[in-house]
Structure formats: structure tokens, C-alpha cells
N, C-alpha and C. Protein backbone atom coordinates (compact mmCIF):
# COMPACT_ATOMS: atom_id res chain seq x y z
N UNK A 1 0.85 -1.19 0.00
CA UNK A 1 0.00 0.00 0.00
C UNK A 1 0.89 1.24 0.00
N UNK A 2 1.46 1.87 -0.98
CA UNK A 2 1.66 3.65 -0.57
C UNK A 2 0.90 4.70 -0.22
N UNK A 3 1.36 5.45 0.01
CA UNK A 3 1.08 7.05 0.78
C UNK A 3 0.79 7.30 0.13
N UNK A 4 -0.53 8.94 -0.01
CA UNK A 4 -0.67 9.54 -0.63
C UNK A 4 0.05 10.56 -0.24
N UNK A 5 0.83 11.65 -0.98
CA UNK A 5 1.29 13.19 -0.16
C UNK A 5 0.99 13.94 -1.23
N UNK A 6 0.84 15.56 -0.89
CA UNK A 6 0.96 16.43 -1.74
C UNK A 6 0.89 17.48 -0.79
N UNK A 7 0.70 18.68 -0.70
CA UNK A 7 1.11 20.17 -0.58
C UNK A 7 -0.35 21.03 -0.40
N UNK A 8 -0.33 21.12 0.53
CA UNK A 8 -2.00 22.47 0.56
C UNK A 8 -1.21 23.58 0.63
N UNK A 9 0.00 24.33 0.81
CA UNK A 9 0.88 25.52 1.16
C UNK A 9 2.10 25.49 -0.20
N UNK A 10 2.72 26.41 -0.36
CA UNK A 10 4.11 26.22 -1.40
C UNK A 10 5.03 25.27 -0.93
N UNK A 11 5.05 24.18 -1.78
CA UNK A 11 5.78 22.79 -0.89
C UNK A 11 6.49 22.03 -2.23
N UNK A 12 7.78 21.43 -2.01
CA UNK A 12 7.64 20.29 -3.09
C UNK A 12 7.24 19.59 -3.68
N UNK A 13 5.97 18.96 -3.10
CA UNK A 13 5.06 18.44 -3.13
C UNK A 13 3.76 18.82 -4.21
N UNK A 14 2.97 18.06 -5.16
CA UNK A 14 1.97 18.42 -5.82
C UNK A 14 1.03 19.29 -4.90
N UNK A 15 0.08 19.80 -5.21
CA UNK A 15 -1.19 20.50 -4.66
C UNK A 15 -2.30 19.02 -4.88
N UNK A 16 -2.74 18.64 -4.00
CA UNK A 16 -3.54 17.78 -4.30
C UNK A 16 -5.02 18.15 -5.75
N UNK A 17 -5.27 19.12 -5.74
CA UNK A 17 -6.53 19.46 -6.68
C UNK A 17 -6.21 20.71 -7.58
N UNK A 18 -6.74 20.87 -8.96
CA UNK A 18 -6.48 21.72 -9.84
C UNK A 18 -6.31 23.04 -9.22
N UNK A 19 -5.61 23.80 -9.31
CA UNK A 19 -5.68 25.17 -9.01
C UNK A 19 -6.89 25.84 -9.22
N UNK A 20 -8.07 25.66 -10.00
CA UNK A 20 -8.96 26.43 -10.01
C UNK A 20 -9.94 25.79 -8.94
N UNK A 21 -9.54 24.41 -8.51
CA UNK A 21 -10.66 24.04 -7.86
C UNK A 21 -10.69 24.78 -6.19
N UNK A 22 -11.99 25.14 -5.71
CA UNK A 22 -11.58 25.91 -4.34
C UNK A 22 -12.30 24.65 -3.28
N UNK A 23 -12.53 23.59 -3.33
CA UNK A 23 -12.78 22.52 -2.45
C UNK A 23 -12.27 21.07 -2.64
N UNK A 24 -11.39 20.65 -1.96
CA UNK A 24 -10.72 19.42 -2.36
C UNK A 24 -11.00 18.40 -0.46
N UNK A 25 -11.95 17.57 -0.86
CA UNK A 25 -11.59 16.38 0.21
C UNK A 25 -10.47 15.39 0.45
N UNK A 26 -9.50 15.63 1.79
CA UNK A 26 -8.45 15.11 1.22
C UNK A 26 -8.95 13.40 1.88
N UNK A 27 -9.76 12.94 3.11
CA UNK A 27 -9.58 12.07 3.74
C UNK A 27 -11.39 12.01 4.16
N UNK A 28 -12.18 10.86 3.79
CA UNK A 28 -13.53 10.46 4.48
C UNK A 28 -13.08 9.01 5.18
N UNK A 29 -14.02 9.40 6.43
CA UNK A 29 -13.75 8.12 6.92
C UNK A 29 -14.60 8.47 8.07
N UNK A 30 -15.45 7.22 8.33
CA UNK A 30 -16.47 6.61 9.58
C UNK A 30 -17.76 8.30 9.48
N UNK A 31 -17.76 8.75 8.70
CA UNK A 31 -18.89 9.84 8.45
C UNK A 31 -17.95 11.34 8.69
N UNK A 32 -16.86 11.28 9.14
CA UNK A 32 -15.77 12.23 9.35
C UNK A 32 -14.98 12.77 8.00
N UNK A 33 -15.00 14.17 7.61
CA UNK A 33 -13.95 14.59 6.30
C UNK A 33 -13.41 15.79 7.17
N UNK A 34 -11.82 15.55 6.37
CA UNK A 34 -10.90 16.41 6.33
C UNK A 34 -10.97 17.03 5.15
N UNK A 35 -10.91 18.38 5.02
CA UNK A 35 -11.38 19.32 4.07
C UNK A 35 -10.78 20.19 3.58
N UNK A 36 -10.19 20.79 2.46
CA UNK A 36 -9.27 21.76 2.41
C UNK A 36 -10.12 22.83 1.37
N UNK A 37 -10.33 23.95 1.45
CA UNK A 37 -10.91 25.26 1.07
C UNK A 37 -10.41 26.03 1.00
N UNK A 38 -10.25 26.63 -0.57
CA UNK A 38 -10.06 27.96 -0.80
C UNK A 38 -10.84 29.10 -0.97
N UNK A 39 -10.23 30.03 -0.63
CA UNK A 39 -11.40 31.22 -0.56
C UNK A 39 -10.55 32.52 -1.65
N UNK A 40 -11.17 33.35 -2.38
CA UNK A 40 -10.91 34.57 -3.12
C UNK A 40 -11.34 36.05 -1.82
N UNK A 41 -10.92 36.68 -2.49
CA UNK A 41 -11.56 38.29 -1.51
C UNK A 41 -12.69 37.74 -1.52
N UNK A 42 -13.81 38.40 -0.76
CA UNK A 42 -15.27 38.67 -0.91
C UNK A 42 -16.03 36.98 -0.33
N UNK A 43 -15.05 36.25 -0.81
CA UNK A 43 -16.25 35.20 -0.79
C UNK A 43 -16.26 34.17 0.60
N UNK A 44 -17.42 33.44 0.91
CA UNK A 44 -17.23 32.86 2.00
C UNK A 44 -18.31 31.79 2.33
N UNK A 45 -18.55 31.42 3.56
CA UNK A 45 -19.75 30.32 3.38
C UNK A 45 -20.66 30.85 4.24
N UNK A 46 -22.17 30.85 4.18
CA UNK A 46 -23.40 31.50 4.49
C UNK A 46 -23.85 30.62 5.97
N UNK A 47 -24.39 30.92 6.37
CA UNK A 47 -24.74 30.52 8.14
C UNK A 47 -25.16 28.85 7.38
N UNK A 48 -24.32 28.16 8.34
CA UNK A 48 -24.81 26.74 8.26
C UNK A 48 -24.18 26.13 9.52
N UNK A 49 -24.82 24.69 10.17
CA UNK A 49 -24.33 24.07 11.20
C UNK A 49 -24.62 22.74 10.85
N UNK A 50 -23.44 21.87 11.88
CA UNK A 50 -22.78 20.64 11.66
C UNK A 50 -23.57 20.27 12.89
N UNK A 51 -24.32 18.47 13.30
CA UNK A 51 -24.70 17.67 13.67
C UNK A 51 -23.26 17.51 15.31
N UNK A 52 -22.09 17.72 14.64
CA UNK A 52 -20.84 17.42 15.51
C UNK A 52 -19.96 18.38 15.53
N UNK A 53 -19.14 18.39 16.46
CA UNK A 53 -18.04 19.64 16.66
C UNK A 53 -17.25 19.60 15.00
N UNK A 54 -16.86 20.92 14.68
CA UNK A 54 -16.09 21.21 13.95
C UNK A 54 -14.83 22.03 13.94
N UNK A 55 -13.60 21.79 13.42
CA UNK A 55 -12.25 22.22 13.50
C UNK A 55 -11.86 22.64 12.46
N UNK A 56 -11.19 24.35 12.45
CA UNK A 56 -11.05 25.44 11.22
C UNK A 56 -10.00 25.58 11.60
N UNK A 57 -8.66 24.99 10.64
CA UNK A 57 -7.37 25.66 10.58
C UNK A 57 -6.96 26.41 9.80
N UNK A 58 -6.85 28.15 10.02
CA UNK A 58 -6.68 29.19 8.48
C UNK A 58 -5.21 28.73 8.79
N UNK A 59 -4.91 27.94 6.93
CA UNK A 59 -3.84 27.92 6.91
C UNK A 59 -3.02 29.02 6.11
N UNK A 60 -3.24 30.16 5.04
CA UNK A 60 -3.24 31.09 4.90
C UNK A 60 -4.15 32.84 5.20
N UNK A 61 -3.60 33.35 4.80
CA UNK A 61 -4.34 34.86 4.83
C UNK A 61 -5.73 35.08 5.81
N UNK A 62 -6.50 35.82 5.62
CA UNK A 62 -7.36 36.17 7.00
C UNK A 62 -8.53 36.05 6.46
N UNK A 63 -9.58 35.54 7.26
CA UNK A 63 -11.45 35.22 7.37
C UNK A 63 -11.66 36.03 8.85
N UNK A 64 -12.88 35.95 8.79
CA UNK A 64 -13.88 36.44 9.71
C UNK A 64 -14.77 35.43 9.66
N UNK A 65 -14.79 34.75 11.00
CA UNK A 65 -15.84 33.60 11.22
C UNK A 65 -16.75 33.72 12.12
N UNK A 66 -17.75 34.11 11.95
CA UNK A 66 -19.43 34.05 13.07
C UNK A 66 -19.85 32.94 13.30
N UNK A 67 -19.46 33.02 14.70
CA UNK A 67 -20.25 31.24 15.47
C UNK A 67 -21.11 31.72 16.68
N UNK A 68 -22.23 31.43 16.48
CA UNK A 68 -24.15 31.39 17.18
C UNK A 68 -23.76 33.34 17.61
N UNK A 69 -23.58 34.19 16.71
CA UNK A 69 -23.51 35.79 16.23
C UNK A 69 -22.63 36.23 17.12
N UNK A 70 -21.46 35.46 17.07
CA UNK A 70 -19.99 36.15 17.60
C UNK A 70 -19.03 36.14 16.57
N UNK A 71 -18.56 36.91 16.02
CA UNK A 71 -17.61 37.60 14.51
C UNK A 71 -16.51 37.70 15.38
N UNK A 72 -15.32 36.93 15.05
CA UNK A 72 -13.89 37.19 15.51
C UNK A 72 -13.28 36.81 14.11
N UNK A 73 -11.79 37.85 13.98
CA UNK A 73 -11.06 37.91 12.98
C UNK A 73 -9.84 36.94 13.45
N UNK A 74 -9.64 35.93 11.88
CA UNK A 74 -8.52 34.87 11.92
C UNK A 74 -7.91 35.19 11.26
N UNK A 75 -6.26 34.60 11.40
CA UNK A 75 -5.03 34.95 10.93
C UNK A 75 -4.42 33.74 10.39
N UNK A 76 -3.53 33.25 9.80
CA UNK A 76 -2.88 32.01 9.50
C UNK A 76 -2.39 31.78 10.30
N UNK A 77 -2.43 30.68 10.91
CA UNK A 77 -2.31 29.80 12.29
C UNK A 77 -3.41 29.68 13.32
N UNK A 78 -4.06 30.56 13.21
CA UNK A 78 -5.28 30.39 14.00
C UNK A 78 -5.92 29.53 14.06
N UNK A 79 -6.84 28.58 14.96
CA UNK A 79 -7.73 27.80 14.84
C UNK A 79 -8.45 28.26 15.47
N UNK A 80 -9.85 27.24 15.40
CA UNK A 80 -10.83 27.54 16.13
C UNK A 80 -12.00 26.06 16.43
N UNK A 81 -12.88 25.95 17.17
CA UNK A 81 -13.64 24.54 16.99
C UNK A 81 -14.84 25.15 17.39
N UNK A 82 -15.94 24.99 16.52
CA UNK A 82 -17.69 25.12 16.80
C UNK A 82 -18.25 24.09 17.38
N UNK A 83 -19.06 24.47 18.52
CA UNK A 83 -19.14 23.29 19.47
C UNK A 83 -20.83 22.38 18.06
N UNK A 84 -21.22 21.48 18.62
CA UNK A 84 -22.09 20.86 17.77
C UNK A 84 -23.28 21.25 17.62
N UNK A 85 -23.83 21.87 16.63
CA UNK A 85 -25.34 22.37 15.98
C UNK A 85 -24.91 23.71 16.36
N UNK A 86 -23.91 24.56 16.36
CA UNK A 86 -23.99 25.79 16.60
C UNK A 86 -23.73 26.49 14.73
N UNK A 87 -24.69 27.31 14.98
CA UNK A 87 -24.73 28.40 13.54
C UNK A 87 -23.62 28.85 13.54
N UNK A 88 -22.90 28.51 12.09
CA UNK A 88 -21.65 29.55 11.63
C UNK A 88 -21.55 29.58 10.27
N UNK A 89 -20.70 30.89 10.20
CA UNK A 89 -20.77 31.27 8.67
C UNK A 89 -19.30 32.19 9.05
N UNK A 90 -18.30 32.31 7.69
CA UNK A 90 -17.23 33.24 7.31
C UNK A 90 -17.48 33.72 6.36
N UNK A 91 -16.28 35.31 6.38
CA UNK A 91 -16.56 35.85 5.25
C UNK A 91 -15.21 35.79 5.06
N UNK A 92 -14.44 36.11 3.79
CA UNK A 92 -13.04 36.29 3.78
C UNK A 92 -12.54 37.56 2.71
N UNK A 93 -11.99 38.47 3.69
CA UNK A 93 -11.83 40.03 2.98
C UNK A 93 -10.83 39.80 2.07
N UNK A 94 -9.83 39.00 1.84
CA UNK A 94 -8.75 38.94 1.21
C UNK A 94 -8.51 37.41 0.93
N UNK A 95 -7.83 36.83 0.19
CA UNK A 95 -7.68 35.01 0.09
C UNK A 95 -7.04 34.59 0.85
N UNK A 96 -7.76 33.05 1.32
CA UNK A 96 -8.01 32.27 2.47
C UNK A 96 -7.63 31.14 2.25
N UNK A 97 -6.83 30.15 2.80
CA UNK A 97 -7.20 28.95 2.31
C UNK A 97 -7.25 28.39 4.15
N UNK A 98 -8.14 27.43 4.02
CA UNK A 98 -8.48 27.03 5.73
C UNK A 98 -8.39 25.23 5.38
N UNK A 99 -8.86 24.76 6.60
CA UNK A 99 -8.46 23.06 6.63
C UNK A 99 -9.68 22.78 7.40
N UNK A 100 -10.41 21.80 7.19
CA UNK A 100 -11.45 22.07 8.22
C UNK A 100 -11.82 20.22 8.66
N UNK A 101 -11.98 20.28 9.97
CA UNK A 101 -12.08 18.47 10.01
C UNK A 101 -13.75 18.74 10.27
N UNK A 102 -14.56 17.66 10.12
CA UNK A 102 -15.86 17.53 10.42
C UNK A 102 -16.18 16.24 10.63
């Protein structure tokens, strides 16, 4: 069996998904995905909530994420975790790329 590897950041490594694509699943398993998302200026995801806790790693540039109508600004390295069935939505002023487990 080999590894899969590739690069979500500037790496030796391939980028796992086309450059134009802005959602690539890297890992499903037992109802659980690891998620990798890109974001442009302006754009972002609209109030929605998860059944189970969720985990947001901005691995580049900065979002604004509202969880049950609390807006705090993220940085690259930041994380954060929404506890389960709580409303959230980001916006991202500038490009984003985040990691998100669910």
C-alpha cells in the first residue's frame, strides 16, 4: 500500500486538486472529512451548522468567522472549533485557504 502526499501551502510536493478548484476532500472516513478550502476576496460560506463539533485551521491569509452571532477575525495559524449544531458562517476580505475536520 503507498502514501498519498501532496502540498496544501508552497511545498515540493503536488497540490492535491487543480488550481482552479476551491474545495478538495483530502480524507472520508467513519462519516468524518478532512477538508481543504479555498477562498478569493469577498467570498465565504453563508450561516450553516454541523450535527458534531467542527475544526477550522486558516492555513493562509485572514477570514472572519461568526459562530451562534460572535464575529472574531482569523489569521494564518489560527484555529478555532464550533461546538455541535452551533450556527456559523465566514466571510473572507482577502484570500483564504483554511483546513477544516468535520
Amino acid at each position: 500500500m503507498e502514501a498519498i502526499s501532496g502540498s496544501l501551502l508552497a511545498g515540493p510536493h503536488a497540490h492535491p486538486s487543480p488550481s482552479d478548484a476551491t474545495t478538495h476532500v483530502l480524507l472520508r472516513r467513519e462519516g468524518h472529512n478532512i477538508i481543504h478550502k479555498q477562498f478569493g476576496p469577498g467570498q465565504g460560506m453563508a450561516p450553516h451548522h454541523a450535527p458534531h463539533e467542527v475544526l477550522v485551521v486558516v492555513l493562509r491569509g485572514e477570514l472572519d468567522i461568526t459562530v451562534s452571532d460572535h464575529s472574531r477575525h482569523y489569521v494564518a495559524g489560527d484555529y478555532v472549533i464550533f461546538p455541535a449544531g452551533a450556527v456559523h458562517s465566514l466571510h473572507c476580505p482577502e484570500e483564504a485557504q483554511i483546513l477544516i475536520y468535520r
